[in-house]
N, C-alpha and C. Protein backbone atom coordinates (compact mmCIF):
# COMPACT_ATOMS: atom_id res chain seq x y z
N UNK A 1 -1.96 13.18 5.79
CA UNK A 1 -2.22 11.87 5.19
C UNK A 1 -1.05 10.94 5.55
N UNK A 2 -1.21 9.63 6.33
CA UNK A 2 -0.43 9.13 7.02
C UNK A 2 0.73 8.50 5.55
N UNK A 3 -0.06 8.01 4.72
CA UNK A 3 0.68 6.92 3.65
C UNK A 3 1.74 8.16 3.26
N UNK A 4 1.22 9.50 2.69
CA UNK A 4 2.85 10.45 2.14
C UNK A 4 3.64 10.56 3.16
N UNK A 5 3.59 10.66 4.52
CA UNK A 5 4.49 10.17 5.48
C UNK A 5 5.59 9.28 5.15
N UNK A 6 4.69 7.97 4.91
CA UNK A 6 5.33 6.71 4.92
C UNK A 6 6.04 7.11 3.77
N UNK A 7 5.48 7.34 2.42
CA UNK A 7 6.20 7.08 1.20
C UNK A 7 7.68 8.66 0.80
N UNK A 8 7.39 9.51 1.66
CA UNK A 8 8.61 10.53 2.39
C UNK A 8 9.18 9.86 3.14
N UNK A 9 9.09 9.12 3.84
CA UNK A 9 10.11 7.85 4.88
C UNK A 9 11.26 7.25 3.85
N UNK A 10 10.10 6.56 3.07
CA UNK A 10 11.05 5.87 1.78
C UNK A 10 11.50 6.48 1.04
N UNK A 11 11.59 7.29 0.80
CA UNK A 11 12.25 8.71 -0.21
C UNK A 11 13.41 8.95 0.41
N UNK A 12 13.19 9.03 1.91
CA UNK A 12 14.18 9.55 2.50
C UNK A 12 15.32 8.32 2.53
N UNK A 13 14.68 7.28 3.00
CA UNK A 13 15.70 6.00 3.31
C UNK A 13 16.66 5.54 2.01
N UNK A 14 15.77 5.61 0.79
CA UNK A 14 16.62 5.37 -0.83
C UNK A 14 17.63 6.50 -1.29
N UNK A 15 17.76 7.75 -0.52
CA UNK A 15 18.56 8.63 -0.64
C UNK A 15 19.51 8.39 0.27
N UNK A 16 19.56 7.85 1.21
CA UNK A 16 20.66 7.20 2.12
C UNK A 16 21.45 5.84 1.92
N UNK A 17 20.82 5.04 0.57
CA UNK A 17 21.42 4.19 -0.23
C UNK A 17 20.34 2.50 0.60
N UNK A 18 19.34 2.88 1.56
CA UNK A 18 18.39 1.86 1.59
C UNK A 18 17.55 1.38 0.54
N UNK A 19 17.62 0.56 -0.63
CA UNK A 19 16.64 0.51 -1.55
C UNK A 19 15.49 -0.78 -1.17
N UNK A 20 15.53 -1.58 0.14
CA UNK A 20 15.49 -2.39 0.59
C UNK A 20 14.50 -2.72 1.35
N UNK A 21 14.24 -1.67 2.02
CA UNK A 21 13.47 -1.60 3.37
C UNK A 21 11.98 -1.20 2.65
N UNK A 22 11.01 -2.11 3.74
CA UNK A 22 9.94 -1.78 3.50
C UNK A 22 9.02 -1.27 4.73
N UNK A 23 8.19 -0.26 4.48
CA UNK A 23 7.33 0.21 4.97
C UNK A 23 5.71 -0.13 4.99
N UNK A 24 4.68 -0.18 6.01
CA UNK A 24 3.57 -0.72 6.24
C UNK A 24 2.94 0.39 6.82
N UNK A 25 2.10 0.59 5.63
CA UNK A 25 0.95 1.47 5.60
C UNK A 25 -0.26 0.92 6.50
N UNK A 26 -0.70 1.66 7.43
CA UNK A 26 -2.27 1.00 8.28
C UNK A 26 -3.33 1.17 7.32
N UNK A 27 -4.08 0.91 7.05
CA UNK A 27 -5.36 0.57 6.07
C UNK A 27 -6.48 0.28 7.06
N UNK A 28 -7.74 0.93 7.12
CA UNK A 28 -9.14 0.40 7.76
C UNK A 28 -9.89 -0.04 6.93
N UNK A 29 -10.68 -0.99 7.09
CA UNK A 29 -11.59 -1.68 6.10
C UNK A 29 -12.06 -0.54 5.49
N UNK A 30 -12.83 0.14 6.12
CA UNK A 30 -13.65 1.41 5.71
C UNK A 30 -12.89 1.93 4.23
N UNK A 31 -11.54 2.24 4.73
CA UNK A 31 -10.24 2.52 3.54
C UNK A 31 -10.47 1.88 2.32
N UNK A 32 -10.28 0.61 2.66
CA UNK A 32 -9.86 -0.32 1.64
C UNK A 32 -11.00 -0.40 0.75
N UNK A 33 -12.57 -0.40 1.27
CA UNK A 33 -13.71 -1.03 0.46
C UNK A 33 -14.10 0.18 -0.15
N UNK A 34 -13.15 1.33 -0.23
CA UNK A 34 -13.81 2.67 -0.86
C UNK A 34 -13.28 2.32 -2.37
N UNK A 35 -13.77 2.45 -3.20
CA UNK A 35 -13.82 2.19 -4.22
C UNK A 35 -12.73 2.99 -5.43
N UNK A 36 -12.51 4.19 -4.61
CA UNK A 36 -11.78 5.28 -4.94
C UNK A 36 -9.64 4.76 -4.84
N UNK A 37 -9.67 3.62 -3.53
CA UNK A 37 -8.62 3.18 -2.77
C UNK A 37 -7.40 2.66 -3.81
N UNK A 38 -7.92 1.55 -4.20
CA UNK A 38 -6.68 1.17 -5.16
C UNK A 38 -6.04 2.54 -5.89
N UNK A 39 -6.75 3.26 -6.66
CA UNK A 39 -6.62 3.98 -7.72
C UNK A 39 -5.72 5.44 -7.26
N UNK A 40 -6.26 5.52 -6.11
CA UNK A 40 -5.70 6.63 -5.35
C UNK A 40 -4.59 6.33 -4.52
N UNK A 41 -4.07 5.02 -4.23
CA UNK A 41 -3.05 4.61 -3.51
C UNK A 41 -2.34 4.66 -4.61
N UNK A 42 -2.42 3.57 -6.00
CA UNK A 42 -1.58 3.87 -6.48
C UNK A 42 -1.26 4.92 -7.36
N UNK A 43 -1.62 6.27 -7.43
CA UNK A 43 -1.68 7.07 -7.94
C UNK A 43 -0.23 7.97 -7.04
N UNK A 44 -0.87 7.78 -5.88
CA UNK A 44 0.18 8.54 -4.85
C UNK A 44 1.85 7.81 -4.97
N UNK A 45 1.50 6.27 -5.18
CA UNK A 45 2.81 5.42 -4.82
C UNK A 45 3.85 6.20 -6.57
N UNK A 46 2.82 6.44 -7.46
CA UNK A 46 3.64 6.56 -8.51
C UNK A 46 4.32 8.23 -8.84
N UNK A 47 3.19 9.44 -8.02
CA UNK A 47 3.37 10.55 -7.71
C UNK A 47 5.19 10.88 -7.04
N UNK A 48 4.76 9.76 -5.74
CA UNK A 48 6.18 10.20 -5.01
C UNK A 48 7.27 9.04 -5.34
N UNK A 49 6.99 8.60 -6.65
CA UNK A 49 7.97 7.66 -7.02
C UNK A 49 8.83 6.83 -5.69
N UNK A 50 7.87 6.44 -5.71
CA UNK A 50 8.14 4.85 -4.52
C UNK A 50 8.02 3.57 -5.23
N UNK A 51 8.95 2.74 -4.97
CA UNK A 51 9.17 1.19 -5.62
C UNK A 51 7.50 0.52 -4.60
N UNK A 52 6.32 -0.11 -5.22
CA UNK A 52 5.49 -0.64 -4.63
C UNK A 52 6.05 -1.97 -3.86
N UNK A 53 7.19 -2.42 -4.40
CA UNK A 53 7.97 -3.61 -3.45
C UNK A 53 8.44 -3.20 -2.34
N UNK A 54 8.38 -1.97 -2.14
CA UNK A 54 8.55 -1.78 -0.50
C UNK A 54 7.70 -0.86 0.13
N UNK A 55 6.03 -1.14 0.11
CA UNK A 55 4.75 -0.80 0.45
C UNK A 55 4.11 -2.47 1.02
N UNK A 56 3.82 -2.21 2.28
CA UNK A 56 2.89 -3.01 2.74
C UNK A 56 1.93 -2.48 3.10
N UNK A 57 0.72 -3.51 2.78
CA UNK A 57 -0.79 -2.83 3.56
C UNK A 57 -0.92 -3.81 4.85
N UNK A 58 -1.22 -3.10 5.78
CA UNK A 58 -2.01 -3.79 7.29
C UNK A 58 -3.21 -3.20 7.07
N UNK A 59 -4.23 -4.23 7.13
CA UNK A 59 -5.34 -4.06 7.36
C UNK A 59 -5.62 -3.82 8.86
N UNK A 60 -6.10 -3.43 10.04
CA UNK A 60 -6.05 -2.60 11.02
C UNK A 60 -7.29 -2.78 11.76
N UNK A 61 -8.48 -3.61 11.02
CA UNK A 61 -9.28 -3.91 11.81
C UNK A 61 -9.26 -5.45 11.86
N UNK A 62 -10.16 -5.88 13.03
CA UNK A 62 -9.73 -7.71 13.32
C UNK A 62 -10.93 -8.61 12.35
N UNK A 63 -11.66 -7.62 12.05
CA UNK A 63 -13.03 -7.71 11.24
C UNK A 63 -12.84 -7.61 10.22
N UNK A 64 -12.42 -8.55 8.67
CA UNK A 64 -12.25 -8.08 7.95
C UNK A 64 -12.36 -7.41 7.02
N UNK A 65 -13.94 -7.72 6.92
CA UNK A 65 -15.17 -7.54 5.57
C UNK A 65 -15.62 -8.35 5.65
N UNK A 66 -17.22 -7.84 5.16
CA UNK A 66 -18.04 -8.90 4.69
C UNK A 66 -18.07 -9.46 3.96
N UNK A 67 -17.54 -8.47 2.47
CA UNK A 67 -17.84 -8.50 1.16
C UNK A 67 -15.74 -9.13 0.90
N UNK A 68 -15.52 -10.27 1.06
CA UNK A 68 -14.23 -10.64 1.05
C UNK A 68 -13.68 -10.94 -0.26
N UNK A 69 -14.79 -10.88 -1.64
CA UNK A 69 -14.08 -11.19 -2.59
C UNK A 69 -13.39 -9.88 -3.00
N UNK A 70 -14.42 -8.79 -2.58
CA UNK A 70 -14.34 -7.11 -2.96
C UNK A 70 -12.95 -6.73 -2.22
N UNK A 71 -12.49 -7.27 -0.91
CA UNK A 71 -11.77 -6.92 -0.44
C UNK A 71 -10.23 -7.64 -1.09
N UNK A 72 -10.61 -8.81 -1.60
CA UNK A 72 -9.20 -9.48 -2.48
C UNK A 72 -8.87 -9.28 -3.32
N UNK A 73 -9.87 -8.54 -4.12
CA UNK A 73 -9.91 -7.69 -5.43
C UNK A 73 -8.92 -6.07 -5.55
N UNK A 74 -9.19 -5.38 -4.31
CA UNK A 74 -8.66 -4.98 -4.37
C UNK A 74 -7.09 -4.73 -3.51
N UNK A 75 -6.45 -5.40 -2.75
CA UNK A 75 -5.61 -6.09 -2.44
C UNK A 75 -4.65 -6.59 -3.41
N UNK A 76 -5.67 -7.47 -4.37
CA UNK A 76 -4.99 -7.71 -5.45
C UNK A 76 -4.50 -7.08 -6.45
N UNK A 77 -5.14 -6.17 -6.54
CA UNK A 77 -4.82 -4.43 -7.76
C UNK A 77 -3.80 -4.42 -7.20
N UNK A 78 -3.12 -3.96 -6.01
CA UNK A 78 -1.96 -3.64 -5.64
C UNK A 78 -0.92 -4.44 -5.57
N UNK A 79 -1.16 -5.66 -5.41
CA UNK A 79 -0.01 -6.85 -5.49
C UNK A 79 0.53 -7.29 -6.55
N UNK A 80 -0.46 -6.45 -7.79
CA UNK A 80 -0.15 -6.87 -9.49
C UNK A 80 0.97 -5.67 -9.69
N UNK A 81 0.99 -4.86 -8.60
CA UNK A 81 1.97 -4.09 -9.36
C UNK A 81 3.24 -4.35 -8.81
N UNK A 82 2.95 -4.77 -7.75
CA UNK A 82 4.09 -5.62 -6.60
C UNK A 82 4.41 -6.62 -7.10
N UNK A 83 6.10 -7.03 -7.37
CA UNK A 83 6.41 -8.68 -7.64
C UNK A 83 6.85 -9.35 -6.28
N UNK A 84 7.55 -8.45 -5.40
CA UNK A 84 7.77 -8.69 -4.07
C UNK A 84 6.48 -9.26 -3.30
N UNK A 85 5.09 -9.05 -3.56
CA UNK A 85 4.07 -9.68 -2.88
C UNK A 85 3.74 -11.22 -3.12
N UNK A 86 4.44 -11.40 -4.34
CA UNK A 86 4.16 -12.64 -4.89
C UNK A 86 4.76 -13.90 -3.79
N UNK A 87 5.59 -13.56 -2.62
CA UNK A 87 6.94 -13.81 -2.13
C UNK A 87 5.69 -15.12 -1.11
């Protein structure tokens, strides 16, 4: 699973005294519009105790969605827990 990668990256980097640096998770629409996504991202972000201010999502396809409110909705679940997204 690519994201515990990432969020072992940041584990690793805040033990080296980086509290700073942020990392960008790839996301496919497919990903994102699963309904399961928010809940399970942040489930993991709070598992491996990672600051969500240094989690980015790339969305990864050029297509974004159809359904674009569904897709800001949940985008937005994650940015509420983020104050750094507010930026």
């Amino acid at each position: 699973m690519p994201k515990l990668n990432a969020f072992k990256f940041l584990n690793k980097l805040k033990e080296c005294g980086y509290n700073d640096i942020c990392v960008s998770i790839n996301v496919s629409v497919v990903q994102l519009l699963n309904p399961d996504f928010p809940g399970r991202l942040l489930e993991l972000i709070n598992n491996m105790q990672v600051n969500p201010d240094n989690v980015c999502i790339e969305i990864t396809e050029s297509v974004f969605a159809s359904d674009m409110e569904t897709t800001r909705c949940k985008i937005t679940r994650k940015k509420e827990k983020c104050k750094a997204c507010e930026e």
